[in-house]
PDB file of N, CA and C in Angstrom:
ATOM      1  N   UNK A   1      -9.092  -6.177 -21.192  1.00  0.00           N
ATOM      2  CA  UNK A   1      -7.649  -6.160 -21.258  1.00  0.00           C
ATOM      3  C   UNK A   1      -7.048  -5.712 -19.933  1.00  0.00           C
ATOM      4  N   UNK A   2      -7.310  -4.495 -19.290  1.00  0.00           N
ATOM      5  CA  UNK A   2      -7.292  -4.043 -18.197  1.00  0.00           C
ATOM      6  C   UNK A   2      -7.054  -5.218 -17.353  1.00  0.00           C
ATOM      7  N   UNK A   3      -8.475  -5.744 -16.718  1.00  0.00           N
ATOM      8  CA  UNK A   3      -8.637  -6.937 -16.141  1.00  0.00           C
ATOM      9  C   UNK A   3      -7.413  -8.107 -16.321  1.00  0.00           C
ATOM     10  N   UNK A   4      -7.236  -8.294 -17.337  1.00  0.00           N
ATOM     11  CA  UNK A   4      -6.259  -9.469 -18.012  1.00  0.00           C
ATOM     12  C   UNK A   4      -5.368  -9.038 -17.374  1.00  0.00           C
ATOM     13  N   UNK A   5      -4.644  -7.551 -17.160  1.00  0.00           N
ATOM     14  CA  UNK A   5      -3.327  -7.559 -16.741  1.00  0.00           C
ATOM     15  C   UNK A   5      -2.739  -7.292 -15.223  1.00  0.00           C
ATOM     16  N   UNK A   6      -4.385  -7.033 -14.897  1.00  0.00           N
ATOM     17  CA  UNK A   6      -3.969  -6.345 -13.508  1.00  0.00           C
ATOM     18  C   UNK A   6      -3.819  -7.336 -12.650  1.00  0.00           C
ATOM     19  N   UNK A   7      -5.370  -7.935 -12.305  1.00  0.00           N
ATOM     20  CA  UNK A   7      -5.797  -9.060 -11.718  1.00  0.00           C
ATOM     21  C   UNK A   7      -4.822 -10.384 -12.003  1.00  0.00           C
ATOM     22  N   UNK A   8      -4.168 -10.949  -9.979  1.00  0.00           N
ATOM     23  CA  UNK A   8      -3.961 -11.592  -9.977  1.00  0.00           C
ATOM     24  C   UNK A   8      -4.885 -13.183  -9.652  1.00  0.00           C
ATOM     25  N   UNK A   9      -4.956 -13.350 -10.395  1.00  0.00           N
ATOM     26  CA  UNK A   9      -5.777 -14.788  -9.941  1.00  0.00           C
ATOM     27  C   UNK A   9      -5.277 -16.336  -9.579  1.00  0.00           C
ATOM     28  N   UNK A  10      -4.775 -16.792  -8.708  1.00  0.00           N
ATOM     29  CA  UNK A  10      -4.575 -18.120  -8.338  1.00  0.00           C
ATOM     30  C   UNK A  10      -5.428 -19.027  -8.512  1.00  0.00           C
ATOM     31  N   UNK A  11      -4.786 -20.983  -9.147  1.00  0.00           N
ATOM     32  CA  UNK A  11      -6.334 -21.613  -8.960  1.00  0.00           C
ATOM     33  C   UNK A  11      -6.938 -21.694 -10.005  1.00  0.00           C
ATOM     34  N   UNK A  12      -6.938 -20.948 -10.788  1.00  0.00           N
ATOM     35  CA  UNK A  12      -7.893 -20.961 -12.026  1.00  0.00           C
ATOM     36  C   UNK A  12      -7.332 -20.818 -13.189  1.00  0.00           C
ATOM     37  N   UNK A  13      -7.302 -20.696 -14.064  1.00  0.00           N
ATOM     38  CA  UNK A  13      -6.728 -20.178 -15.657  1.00  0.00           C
ATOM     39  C   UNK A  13      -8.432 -19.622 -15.828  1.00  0.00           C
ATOM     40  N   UNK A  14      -9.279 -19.686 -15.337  1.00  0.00           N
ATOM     41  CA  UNK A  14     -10.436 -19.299 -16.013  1.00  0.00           C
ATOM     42  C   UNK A  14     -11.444 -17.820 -15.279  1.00  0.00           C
ATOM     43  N   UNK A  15     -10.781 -17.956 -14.295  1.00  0.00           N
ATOM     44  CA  UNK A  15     -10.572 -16.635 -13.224  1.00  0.00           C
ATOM     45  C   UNK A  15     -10.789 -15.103 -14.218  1.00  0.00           C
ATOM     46  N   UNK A  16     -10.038 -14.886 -14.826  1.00  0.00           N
ATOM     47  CA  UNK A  16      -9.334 -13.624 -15.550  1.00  0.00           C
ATOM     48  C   UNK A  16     -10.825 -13.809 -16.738  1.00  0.00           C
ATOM     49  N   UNK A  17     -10.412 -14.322 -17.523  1.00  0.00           N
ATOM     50  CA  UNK A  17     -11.487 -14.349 -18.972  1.00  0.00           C
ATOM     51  C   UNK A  17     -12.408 -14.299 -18.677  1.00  0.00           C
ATOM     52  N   UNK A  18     -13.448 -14.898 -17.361  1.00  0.00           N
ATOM     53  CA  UNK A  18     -14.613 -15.111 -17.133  1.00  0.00           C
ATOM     54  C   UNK A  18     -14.822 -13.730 -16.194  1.00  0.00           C
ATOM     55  N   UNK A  19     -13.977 -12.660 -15.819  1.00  0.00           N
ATOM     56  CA  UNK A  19     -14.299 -11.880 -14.917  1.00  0.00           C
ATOM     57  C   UNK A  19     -14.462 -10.835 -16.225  1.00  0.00           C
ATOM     58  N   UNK A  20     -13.332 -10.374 -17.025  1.00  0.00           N
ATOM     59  CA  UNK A  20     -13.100  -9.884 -18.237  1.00  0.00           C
ATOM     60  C   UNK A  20     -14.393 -10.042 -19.176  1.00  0.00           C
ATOM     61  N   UNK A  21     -15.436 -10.771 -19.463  1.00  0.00           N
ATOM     62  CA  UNK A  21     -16.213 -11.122 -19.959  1.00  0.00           C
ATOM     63  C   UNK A  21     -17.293 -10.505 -19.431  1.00  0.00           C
ATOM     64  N   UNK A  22     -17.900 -11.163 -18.321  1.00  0.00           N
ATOM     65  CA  UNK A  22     -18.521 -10.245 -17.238  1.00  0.00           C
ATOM     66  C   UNK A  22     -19.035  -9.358 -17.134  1.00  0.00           C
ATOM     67  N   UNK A  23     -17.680  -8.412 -16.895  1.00  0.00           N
ATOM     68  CA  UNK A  23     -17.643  -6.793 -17.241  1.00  0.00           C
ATOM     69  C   UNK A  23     -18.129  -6.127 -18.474  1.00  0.00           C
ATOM     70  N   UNK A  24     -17.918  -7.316 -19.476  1.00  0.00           N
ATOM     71  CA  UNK A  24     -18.009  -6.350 -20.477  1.00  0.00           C
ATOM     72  C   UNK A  24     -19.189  -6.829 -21.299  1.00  0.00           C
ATOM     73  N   UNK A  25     -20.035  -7.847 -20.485  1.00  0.00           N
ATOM     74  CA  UNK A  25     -21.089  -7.903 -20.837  1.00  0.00           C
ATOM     75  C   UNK A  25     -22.072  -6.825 -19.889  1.00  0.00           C
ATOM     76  N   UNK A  26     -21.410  -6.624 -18.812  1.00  0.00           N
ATOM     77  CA  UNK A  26     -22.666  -6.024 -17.853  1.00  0.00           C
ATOM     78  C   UNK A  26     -22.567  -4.828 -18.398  1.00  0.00           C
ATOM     79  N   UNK A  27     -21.350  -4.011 -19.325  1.00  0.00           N
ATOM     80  CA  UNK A  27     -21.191  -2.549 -19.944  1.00  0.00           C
ATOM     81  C   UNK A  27     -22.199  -2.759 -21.239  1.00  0.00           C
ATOM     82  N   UNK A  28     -22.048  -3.720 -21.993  1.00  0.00           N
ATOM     83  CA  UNK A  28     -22.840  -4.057 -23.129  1.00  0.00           C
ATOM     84  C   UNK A  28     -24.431  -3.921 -22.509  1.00  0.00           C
ATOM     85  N   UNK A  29     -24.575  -4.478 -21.508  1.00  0.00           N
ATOM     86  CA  UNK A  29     -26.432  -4.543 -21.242  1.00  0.00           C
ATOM     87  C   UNK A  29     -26.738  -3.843 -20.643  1.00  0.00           C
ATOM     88  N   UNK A  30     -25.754  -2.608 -20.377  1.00  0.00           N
ATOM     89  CA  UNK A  30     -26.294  -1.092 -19.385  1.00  0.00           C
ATOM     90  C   UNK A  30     -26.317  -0.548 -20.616  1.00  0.00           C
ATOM     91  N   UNK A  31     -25.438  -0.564 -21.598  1.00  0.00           N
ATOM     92  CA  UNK A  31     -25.859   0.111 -22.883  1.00  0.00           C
ATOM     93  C   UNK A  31     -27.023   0.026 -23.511  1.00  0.00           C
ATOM     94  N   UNK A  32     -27.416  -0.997 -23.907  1.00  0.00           N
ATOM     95  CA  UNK A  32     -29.068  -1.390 -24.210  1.00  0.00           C
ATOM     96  C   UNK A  32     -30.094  -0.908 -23.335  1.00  0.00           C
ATOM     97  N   UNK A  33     -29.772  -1.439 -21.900  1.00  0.00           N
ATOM     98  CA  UNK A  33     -30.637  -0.702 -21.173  1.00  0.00           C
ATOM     99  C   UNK A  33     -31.092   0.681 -21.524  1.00  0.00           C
ATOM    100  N   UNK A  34     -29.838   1.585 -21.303  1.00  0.00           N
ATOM    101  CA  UNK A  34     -29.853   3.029 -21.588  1.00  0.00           C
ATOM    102  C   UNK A  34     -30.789   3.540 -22.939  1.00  0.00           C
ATOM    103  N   UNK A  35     -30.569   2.889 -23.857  1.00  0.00           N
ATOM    104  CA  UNK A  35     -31.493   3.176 -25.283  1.00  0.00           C
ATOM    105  C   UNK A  35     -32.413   2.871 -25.346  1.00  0.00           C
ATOM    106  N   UNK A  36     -32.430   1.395 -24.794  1.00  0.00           N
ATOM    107  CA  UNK A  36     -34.208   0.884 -24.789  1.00  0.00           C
ATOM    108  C   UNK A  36     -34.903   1.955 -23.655  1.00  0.00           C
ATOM    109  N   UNK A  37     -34.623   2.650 -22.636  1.00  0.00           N
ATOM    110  CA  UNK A  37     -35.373   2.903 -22.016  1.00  0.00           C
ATOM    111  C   UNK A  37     -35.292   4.686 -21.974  1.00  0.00           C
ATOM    112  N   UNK A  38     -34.698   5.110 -23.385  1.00  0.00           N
ATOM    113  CA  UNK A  38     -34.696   6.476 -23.652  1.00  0.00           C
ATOM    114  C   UNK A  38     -34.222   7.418 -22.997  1.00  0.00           C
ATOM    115  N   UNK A  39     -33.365   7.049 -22.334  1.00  0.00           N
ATOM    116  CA  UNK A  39     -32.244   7.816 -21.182  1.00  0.00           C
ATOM    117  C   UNK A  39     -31.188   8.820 -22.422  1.00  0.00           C
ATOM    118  N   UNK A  40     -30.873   7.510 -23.422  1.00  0.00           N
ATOM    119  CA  UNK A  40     -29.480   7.992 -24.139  1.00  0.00           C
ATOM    120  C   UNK A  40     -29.969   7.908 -25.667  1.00  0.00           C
ATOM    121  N   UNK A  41     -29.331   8.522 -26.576  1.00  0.00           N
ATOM    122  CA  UNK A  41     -29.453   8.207 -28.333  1.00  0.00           C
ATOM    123  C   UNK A  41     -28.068   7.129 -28.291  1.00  0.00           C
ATOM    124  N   UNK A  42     -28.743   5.845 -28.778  1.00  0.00           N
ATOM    125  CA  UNK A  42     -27.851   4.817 -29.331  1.00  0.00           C
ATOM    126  C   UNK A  42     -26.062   5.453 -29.827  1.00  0.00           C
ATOM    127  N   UNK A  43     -26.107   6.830 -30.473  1.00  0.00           N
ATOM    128  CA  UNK A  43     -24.693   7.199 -30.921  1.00  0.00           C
ATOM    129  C   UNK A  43     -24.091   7.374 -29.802  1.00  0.00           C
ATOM    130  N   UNK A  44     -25.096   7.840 -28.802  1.00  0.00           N
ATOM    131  CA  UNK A  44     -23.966   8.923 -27.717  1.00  0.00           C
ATOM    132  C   UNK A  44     -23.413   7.231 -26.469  1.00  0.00           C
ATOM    133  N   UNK A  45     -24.554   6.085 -26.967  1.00  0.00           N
ATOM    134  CA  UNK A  45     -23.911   5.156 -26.047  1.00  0.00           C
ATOM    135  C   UNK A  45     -23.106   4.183 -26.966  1.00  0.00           C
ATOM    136  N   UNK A  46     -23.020   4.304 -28.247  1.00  0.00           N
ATOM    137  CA  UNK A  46     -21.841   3.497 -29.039  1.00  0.00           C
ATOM    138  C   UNK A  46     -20.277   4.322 -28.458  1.00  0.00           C
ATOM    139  N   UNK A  47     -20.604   5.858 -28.798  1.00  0.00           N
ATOM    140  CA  UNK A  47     -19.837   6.371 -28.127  1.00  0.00           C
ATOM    141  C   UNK A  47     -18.676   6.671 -26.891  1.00  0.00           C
ATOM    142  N   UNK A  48     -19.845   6.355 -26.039  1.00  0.00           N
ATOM    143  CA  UNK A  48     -18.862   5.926 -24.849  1.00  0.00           C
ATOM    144  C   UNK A  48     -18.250   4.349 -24.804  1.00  0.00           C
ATOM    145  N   UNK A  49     -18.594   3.728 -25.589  1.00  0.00           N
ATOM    146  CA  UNK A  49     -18.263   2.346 -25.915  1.00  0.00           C
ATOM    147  C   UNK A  49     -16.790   2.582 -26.286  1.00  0.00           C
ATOM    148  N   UNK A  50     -16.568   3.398 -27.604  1.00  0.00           N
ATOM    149  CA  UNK A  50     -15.144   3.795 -27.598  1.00  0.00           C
ATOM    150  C   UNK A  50     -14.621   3.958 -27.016  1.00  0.00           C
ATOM    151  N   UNK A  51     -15.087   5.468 -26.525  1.00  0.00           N
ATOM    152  CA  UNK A  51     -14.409   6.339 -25.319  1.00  0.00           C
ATOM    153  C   UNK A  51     -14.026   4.830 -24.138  1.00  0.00           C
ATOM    154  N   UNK A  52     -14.499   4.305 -23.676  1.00  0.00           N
ATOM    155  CA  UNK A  52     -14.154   3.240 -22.805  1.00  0.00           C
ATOM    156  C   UNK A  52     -13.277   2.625 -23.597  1.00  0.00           C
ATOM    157  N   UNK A  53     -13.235   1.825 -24.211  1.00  0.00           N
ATOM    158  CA  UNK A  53     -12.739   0.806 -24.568  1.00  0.00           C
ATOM    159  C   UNK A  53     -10.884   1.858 -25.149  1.00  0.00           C
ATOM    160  N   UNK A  54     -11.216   3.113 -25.589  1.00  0.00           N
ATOM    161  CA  UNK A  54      -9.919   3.545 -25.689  1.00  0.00           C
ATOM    162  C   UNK A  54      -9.193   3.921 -24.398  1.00  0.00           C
ATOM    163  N   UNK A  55      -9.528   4.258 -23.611  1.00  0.00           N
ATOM    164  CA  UNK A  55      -9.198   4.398 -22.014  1.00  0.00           C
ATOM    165  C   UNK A  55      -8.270   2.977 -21.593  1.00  0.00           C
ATOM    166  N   UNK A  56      -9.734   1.899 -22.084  1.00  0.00           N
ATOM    167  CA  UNK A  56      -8.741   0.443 -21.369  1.00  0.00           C
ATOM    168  C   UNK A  56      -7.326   0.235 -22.243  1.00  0.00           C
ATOM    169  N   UNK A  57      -7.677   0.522 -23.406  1.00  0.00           N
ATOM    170  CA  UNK A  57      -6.005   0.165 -23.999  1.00  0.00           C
ATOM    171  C   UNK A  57      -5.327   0.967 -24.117  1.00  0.00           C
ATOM    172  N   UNK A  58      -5.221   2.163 -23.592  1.00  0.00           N
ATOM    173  CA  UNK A  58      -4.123   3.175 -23.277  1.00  0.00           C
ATOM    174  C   UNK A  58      -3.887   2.418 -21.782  1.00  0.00           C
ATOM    175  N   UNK A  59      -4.542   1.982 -20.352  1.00  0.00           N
ATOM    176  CA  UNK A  59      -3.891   2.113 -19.446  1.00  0.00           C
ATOM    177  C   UNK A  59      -3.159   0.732 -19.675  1.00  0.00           C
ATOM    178  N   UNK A  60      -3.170  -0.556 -20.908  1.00  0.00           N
ATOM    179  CA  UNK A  60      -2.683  -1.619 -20.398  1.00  0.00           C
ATOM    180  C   UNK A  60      -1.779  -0.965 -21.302  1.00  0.00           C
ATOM    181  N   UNK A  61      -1.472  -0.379 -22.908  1.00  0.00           N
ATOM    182  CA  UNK A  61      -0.327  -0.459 -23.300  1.00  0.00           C
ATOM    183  C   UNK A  61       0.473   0.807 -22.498  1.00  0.00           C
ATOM    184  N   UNK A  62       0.502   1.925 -21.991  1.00  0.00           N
ATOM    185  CA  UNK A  62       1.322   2.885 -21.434  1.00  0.00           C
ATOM    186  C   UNK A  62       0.850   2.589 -19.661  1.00  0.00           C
ATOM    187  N   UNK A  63       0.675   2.275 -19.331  1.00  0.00           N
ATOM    188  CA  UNK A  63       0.438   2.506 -17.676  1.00  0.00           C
ATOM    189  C   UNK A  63       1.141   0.973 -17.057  1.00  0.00           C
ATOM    190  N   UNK A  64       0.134   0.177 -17.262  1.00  0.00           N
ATOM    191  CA  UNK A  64       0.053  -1.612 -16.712  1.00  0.00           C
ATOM    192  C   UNK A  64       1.590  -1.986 -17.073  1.00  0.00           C
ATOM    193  N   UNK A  65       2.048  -1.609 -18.336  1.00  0.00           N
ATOM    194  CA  UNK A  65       3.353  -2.343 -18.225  1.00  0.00           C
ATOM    195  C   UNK A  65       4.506  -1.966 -18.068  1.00  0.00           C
ATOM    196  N   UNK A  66       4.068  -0.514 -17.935  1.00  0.00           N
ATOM    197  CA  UNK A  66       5.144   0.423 -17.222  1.00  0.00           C
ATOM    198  C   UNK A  66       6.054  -0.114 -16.220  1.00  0.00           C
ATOM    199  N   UNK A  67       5.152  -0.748 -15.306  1.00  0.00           N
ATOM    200  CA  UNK A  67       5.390  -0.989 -13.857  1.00  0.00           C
ATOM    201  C   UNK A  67       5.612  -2.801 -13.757  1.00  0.00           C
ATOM    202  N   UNK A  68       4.757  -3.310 -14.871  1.00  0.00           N
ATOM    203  CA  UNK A  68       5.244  -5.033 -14.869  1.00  0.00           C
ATOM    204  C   UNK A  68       7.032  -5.635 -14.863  1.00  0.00           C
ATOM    205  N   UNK A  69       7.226  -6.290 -14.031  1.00  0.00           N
ATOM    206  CA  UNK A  69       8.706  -6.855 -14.473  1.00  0.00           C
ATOM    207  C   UNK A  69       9.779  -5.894 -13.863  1.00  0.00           C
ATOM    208  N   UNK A  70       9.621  -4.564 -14.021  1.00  0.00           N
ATOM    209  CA  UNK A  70      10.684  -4.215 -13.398  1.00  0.00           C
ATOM    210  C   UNK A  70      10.585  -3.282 -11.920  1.00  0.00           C
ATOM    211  N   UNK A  71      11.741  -3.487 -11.236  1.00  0.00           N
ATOM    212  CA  UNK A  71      12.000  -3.454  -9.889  1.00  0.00           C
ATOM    213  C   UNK A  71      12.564  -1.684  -9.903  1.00  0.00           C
ATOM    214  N   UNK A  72      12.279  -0.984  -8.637  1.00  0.00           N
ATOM    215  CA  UNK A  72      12.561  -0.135  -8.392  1.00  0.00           C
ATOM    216  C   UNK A  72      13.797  -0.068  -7.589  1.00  0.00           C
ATOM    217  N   UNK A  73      13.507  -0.474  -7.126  1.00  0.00           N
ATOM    218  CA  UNK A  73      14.745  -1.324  -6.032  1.00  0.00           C
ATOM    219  C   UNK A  73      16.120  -1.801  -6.759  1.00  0.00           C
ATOM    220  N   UNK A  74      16.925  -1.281  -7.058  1.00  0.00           N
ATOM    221  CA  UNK A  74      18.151  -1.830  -7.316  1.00  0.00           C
ATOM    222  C   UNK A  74      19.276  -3.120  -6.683  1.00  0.00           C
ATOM    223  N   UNK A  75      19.573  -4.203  -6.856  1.00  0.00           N
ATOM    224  CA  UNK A  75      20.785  -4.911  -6.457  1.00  0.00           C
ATOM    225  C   UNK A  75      21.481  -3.927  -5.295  1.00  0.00           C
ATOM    226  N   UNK A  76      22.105  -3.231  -5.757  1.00  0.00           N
ATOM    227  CA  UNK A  76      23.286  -2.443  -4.833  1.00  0.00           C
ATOM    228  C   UNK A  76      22.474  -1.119  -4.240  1.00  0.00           C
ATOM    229  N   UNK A  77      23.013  -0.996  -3.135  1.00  0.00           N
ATOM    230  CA  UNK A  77      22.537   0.170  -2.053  1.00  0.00           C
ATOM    231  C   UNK A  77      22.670   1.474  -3.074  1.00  0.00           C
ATOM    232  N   UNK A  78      21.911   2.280  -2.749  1.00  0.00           N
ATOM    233  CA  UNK A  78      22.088   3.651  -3.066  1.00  0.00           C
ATOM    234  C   UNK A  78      23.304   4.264  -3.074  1.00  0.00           C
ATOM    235  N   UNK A  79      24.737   3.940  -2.062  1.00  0.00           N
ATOM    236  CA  UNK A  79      25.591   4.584  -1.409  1.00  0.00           C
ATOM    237  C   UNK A  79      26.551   3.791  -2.370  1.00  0.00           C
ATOM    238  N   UNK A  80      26.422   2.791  -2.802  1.00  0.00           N
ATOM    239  CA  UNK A  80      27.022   2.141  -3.729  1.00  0.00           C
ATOM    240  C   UNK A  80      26.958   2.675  -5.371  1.00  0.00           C
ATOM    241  N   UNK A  81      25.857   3.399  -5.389  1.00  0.00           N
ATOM    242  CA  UNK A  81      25.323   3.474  -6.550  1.00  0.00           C
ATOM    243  C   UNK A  81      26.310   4.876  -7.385  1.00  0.00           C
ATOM    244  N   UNK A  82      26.188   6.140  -6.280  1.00  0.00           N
ATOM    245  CA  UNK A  82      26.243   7.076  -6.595  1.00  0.00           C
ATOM    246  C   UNK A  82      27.928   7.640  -5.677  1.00  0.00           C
ATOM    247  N   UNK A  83      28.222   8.769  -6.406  1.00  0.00           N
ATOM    248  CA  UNK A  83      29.556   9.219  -5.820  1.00  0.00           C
ATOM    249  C   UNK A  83      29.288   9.702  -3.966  1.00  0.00           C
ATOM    250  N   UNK A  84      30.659   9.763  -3.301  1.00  0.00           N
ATOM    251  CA  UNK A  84      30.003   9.803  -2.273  1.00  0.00           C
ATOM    252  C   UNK A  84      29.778  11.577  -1.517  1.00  0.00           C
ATOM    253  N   UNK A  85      28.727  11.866  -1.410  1.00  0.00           N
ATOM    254  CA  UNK A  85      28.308  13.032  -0.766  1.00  0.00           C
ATOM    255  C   UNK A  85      27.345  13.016   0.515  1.00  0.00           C
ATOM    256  N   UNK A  86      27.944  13.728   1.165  1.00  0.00           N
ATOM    257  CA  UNK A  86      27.004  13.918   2.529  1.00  0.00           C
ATOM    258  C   UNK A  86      25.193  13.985   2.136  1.00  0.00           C
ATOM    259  N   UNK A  87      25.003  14.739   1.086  1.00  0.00           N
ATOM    260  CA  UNK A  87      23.347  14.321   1.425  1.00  0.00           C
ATOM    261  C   UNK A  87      23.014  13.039   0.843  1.00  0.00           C
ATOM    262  N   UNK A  88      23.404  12.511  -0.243  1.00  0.00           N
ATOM    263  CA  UNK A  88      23.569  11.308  -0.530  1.00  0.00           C
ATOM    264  C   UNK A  88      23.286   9.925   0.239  1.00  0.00           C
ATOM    265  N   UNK A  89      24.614  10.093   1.380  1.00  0.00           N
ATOM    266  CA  UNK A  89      24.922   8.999   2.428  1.00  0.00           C
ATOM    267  C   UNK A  89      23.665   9.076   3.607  1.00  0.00           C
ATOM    268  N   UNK A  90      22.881  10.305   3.362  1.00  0.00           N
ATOM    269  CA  UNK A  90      22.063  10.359   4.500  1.00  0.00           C
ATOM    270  C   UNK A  90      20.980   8.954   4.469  1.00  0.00           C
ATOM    271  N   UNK A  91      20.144   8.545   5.327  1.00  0.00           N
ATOM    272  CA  UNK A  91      19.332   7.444   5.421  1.00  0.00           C
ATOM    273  C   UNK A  91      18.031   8.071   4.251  1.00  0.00           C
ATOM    274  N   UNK A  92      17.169   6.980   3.877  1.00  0.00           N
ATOM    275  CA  UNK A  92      16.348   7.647   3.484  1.00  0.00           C
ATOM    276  C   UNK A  92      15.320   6.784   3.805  1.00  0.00           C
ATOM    277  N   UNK A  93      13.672   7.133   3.201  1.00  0.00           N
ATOM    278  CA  UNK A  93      12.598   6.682   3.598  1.00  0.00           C
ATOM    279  C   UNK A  93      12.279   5.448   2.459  1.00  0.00           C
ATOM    280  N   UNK A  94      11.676   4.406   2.799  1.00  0.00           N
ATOM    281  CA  UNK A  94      10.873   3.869   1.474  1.00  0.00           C
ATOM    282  C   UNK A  94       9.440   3.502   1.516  1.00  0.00           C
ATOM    283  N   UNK A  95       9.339   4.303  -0.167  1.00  0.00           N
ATOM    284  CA  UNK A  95       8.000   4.337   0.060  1.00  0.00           C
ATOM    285  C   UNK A  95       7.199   3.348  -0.077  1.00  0.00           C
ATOM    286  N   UNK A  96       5.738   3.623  -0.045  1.00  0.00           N
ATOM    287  CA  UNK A  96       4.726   2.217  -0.090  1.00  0.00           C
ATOM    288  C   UNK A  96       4.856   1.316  -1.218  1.00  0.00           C
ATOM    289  N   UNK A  97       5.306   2.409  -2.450  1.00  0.00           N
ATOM    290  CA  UNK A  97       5.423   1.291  -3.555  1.00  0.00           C
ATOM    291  C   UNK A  97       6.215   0.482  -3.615  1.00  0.00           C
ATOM    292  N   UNK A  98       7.626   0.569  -2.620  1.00  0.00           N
ATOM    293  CA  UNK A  98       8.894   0.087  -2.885  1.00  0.00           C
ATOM    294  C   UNK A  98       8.448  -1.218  -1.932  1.00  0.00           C
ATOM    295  N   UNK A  99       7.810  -0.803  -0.942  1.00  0.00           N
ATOM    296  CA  UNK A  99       7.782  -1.849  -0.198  1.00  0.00           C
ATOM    297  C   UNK A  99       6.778  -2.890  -0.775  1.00  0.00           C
ATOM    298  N   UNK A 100       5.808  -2.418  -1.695  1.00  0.00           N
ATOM    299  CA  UNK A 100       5.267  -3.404  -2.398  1.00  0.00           C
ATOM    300  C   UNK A 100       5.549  -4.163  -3.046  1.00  0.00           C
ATOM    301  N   UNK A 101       7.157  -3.849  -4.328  1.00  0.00           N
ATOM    302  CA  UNK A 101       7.237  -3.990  -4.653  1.00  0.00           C
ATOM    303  C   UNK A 101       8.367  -5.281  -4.216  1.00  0.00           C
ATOM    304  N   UNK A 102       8.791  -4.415  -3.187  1.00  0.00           N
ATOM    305  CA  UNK A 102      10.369  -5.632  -2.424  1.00  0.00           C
ATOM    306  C   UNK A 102       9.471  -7.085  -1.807  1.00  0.00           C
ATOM    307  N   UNK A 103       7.567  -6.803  -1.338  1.00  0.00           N
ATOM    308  CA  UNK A 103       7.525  -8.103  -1.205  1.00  0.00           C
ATOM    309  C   UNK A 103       7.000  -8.671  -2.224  1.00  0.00           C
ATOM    310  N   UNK A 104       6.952  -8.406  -3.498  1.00  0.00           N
ATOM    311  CA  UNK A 104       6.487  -9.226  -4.396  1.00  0.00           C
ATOM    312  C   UNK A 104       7.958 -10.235  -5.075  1.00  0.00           C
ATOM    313  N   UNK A 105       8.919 -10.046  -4.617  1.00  0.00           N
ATOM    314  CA  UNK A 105       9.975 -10.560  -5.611  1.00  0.00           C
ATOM    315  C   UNK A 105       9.961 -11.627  -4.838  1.00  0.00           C
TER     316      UNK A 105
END
């Protein structure tokens, strides 16, 4: 899911699912590995199976779409925005995200 939302892929429609897959086969056959070769007890690696898999869908439903679609960056200037006060009107900095974000539109 993660994968699905982050990753941009051009070119393909098959890019995303086949990387998504992948992953979660190579987590599936480190798991086996781990039991077949007596490292781990099968519970404690179903276990982290959860534990993972609840991690990935907390960061796509609260994190990933937090930030999808909307702009930090407002239409109208700052100075426009707000009443006018000297620290206000001062210049300010923008940060890396903003600028990431101003060239993605």
């Amino acid at each position: 899911m993660y994968v699905t939302c982050t990753v941009q892929a051009k070119g393909t429609r098959l890019a995303k699912p086949v990387l998504s897959l992948g992953l979660m086969c190579l987590a599936f056959l480190t798991g086996l590995n781990r039991v077949a070769e007596y490292r781990n007890h099968w519970s404690d690696v179903i276990a982290g199976f959860i534990i993972g898999t609840a991690i990935a869908t907390f960061l796509v439903v609260c994190v990933v779409h937090n930030f999808k679609g909307k702009l930090l960056l407002s239409e109208e200037s700052p100075a426009e925005q707000r009443p006018n006060t000297a620290i206000l009107n001062m210049g300010r900095m923008e940060s890396p995200l903003e600028k990431y974000i101003a060239s993605q539109v």
